[in-house]
Protein backbone atom coordinates (compact mmCIF):
# COMPACT_ATOMS: atom_id res chain seq x y z
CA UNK A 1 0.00 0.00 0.00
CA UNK A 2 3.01 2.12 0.74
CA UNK A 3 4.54 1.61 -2.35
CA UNK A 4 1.35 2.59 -4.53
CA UNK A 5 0.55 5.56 -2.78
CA UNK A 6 4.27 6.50 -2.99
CA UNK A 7 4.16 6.08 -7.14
CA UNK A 8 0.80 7.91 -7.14
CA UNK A 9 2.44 10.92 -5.66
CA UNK A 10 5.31 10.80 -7.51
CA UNK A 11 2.96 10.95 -10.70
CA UNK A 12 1.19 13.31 -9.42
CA UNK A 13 4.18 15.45 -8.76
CA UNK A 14 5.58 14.95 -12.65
CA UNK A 15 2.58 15.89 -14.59
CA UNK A 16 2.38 19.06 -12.48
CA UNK A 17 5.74 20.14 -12.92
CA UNK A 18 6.51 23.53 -15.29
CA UNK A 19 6.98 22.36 -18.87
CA UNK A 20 9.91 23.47 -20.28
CA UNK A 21 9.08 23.27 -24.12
CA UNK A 22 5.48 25.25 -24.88
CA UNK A 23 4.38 25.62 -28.47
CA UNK A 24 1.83 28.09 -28.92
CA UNK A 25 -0.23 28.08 -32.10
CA UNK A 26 -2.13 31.07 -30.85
CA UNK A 27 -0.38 34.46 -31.36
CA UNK A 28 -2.82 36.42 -27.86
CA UNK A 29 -1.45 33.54 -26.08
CA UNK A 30 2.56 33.40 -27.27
CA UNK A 31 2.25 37.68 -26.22
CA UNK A 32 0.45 36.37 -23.02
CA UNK A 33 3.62 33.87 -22.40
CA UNK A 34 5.91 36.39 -22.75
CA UNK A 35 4.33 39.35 -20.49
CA UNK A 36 3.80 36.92 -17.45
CA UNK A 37 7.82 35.57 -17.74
CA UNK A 38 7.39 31.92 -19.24
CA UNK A 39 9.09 33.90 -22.61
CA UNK A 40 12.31 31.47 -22.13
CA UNK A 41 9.98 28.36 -22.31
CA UNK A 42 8.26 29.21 -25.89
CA UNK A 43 10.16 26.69 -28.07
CA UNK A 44 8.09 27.30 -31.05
CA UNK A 45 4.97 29.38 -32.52
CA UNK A 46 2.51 29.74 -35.14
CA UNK A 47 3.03 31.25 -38.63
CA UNK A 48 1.16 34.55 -37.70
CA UNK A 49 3.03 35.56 -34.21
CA UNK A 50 4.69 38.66 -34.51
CA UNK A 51 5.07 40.02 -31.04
CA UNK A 52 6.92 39.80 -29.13
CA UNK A 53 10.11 40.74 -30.64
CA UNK A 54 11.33 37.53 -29.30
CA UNK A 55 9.54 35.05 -31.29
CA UNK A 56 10.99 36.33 -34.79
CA UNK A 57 13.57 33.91 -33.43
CA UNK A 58 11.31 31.20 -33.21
CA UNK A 59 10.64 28.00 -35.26
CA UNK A 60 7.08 28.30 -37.22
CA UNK A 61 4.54 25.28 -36.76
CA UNK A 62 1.49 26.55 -38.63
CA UNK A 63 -1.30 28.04 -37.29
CA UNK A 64 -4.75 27.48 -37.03
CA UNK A 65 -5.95 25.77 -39.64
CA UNK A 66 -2.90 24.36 -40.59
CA UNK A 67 -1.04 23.34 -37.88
CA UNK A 68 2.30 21.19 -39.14
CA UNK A 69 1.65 18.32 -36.58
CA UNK A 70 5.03 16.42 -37.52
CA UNK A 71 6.96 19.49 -36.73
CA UNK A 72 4.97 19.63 -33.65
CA UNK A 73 6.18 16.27 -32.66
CA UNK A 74 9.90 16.71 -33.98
CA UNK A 75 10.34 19.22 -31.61
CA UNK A 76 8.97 17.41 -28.32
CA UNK A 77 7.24 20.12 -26.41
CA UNK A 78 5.48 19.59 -23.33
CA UNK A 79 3.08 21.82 -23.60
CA UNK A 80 1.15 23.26 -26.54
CA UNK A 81 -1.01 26.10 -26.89
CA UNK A 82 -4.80 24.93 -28.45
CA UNK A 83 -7.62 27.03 -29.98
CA UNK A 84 -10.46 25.46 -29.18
CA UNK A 85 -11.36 24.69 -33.03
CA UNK A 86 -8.73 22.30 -33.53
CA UNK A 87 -9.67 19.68 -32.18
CA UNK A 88 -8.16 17.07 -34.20
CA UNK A 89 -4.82 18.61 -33.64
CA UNK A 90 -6.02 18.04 -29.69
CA UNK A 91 -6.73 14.37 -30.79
CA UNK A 92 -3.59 13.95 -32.28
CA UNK A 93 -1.49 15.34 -28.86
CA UNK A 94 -3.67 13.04 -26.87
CA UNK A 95 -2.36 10.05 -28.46
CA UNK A 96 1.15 11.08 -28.31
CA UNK A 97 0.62 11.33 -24.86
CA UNK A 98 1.10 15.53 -25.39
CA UNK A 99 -0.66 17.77 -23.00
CA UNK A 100 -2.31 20.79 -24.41
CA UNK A 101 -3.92 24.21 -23.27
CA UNK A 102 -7.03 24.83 -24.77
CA UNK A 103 -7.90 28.43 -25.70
CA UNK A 104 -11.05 30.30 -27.10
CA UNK A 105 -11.24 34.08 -27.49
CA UNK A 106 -14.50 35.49 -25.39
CA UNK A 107 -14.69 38.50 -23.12
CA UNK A 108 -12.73 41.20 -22.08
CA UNK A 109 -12.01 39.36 -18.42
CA UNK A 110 -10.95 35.87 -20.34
CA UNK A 111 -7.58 37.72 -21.17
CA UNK A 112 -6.65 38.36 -17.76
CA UNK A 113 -8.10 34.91 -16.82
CA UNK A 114 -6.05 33.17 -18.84
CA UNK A 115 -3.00 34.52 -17.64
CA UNK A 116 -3.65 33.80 -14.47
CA UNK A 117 -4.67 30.47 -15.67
CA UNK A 118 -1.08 30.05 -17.95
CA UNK A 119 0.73 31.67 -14.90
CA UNK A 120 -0.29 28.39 -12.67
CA UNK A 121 0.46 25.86 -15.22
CA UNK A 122 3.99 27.19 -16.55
CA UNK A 123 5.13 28.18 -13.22
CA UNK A 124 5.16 31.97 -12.78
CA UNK A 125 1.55 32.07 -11.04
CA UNK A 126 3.27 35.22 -9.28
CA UNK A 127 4.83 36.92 -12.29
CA UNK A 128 0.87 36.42 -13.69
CA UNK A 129 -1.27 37.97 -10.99
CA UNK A 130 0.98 41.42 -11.23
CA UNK A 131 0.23 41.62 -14.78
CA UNK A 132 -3.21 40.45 -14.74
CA UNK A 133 -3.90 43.14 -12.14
CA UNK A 134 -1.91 45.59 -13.65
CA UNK A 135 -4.14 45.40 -16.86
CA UNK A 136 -7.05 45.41 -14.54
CA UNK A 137 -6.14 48.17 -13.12
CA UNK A 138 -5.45 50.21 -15.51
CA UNK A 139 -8.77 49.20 -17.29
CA UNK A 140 -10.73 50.33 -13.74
CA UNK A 141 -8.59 54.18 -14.05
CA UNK A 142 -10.14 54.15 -17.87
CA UNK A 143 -13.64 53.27 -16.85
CA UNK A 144 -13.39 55.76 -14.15
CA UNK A 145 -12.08 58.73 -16.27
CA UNK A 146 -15.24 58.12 -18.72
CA UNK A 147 -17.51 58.29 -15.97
CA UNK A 148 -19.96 61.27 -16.12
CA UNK A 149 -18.65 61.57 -20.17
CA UNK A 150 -21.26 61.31 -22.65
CA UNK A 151 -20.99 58.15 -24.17
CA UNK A 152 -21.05 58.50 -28.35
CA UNK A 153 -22.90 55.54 -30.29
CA UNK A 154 -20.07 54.06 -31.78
CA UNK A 155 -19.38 51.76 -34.98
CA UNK A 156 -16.58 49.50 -34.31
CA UNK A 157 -14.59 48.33 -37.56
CA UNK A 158 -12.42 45.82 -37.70
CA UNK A 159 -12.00 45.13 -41.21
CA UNK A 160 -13.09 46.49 -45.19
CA UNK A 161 -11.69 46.89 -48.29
CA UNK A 162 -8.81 49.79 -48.17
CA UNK A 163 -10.55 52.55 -50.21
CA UNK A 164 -14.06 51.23 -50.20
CA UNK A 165 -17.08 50.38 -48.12
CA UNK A 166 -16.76 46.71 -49.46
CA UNK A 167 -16.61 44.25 -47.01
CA UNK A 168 -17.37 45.86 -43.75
CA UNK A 169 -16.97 43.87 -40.81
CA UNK A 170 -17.96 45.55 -37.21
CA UNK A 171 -17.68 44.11 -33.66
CA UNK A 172 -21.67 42.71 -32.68
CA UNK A 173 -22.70 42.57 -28.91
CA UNK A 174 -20.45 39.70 -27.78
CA UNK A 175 -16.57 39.48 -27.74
CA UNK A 176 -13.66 41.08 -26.86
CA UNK A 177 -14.15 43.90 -28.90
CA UNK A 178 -16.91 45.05 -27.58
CA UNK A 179 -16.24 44.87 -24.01
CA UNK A 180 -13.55 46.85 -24.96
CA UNK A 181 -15.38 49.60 -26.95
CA UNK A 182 -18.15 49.51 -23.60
CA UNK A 183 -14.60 50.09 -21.59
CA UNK A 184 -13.40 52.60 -23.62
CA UNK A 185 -16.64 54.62 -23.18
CA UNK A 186 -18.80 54.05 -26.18
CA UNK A 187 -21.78 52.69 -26.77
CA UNK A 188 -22.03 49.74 -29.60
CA UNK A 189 -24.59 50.44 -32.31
CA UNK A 190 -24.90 46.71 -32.72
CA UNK A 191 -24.68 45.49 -28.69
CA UNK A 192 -28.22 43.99 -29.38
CA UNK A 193 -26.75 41.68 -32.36
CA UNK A 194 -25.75 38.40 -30.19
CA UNK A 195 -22.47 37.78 -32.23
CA UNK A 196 -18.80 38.49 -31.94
CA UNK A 197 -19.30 40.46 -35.55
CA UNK A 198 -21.19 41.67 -38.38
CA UNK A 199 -21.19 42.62 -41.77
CA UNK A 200 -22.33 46.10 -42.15
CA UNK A 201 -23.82 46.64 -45.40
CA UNK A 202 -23.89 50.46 -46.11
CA UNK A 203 -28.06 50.03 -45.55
CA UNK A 204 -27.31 48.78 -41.80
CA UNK A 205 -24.98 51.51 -41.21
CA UNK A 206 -27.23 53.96 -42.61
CA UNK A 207 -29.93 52.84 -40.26
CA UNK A 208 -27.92 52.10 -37.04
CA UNK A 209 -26.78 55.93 -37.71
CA UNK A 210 -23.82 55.77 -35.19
CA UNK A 211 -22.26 59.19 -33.26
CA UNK A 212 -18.34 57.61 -34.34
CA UNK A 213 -16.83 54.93 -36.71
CA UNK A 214 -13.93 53.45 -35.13
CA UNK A 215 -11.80 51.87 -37.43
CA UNK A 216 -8.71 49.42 -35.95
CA UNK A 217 -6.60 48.78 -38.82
CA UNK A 218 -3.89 46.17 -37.34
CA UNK A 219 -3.86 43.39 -40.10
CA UNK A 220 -2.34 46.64 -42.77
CA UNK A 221 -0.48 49.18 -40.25
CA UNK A 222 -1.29 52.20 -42.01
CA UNK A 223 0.69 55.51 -42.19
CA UNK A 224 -0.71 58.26 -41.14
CA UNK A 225 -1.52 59.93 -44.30
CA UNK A 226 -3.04 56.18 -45.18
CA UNK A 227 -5.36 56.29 -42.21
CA UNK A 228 -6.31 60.02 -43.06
CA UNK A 229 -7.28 58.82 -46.50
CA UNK A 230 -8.98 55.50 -45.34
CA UNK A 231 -10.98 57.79 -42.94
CA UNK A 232 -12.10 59.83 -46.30
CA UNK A 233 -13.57 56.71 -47.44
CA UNK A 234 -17.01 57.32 -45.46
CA UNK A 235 -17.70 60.70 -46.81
CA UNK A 236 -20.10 58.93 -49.07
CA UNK A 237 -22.08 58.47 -46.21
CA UNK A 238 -22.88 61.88 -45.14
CA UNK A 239 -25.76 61.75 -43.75
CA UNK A 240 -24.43 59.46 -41.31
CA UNK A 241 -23.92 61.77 -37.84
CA UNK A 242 -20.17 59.96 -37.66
CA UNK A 243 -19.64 61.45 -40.99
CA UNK A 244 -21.31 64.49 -41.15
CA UNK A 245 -20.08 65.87 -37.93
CA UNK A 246 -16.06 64.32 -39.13
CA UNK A 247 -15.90 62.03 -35.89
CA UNK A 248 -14.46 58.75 -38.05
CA UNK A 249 -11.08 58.17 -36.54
CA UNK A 250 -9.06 55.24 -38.24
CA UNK A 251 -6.41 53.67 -35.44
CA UNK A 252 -3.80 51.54 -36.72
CA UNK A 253 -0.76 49.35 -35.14
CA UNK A 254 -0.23 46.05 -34.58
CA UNK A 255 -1.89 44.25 -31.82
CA UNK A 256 -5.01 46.53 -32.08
CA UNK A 257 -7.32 43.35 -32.42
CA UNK A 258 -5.35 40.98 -30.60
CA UNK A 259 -6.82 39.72 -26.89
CA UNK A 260 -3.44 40.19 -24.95
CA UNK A 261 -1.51 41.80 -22.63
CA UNK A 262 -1.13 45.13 -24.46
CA UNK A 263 -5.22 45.00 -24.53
CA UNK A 264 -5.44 48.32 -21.60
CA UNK A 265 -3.27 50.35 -23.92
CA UNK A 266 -5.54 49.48 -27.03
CA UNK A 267 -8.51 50.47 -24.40
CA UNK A 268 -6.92 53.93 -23.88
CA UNK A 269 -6.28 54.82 -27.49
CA UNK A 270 -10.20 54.07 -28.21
CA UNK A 271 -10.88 56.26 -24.92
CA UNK A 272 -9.15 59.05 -25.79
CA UNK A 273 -10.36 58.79 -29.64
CA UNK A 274 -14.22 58.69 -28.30
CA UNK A 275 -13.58 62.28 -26.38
């Protein structure tokens, strides 16, 4: 009886050690990694991480719906990163006997969840509640600086054509995005639309009539005279209050869209563009 309990525990003790190999296959999560100190244990990442400067350094594995399992494998992690779409990649770990961390993008309070969450299971459970509270912190000071502010009805955009209204795609009532938008100080013309987006046909936008269009270009990092010309792009809308009173402000930089730890700084650019 000794002996079992005695193998038990040292099982036990194993599987919750800090892995020392993580692959992460989503880029909110690598950034995530890096901000709460398990940076040194990222062994690889997908083909769309950028940020941290780090990970340029970094061997590529695919991404979400490609993920090069054999590479995976080759380089024996002991940890990898999920979304929680790919679930035959999940399959696939399983069998090798490959334990995985299973992410899906939701609210504004999953980001500093899962860092708390990441923090326990790589080790640095410390290093993760200072930045988790740091961000929520910093998101309190923003909500309490808009307090008593009106609060504009507000198109979020987070993709079009460049140069057209083609293609718009806005942030619905449910995400991320929106809690930010809410954080920022603005009101979401679509908050009632039960989705994480939308496609805004120039008939919806017409009718929704927002106060602002916020754009968040972060896929194309525009230049400023770029952003000042994507911003023209509505003036065929003018009877749109956003347009007609010139309140469509086009942000652009990387990591814009991206849940992560840089997500209060995002929060304060939208703030400050909403005033």
């Amino acid at each position: 009886m000794t002996f079992v309990i005695l193998v038990v525990a040292l099982v036990v003790s194993l599987s919750a050690q800090a892995p020392r190999r993580v692959i992460s296959l989503v880029p909110a999560v690598t950034e995530m990694l890096f901000a709460i100190g398990a940076g040194s244990q990222v062994a690889a990442v997908s083909s769309y991480d950028q940020d941290p400067p780090e990970v340029k350094a970094l061997p590529r594995v695919g991404a979400l719906l490609d993920p090069d399992v054999e590479r995976i494998l080759s380089l024996r992690p002991d940890l990898v990163i999920t979304y929680g779409s790919q679930t035959d990649l999940q399959v696939q770990l399983a069998r090798a006997g490959i334990p995985f961390f299973d992410y899906r993008h939701a609210g504004l309070a999953t980001i500093t969840a899962t860092m708390r969450a990441l923090g326990a299971r790589t080790g640095h459970a410390r290093e993760a509640e200072a930045a988790a509270l740091g961000i929520e912190s910093r998101l309190a000071a923003i909500r309490a600086a808009n307090a008593g502010r009106p609060r504009p009805r507000t198109l979020l955009v987070f993709g079009r054509e460049r140069g057209t209204l083609r293609n718009v795609y806005a942030s619905g009532g449910r995400g991320f995005l929106h809690d930010m938008l809410e954080a920022a100080g603005g009101v979401n013309v679509f908050a009632d639309v039960d989705r994480e987006s939308v496609q805004a046909s120039t008939e919806l936008i017409l009718a929704r009539a927002p106060d602002v269009i916020l754009e968040m270009r972060s896929a194309d990092v525009l230049t400023t005279e770029e952003a000042t010309r994507e911003a023209a792009s509505w003036a065929s809308l003018a009877s749109v209050p956003a347009v007609r009173q010139t309140r469509v402000v086009v942000l652009t930089g990387r990591g814009l869209t991206v849940p992560g730890p840089r997500v209060a700084d995002v929060v304060q650019r939208m703030a400050d563009a909403l005033r």
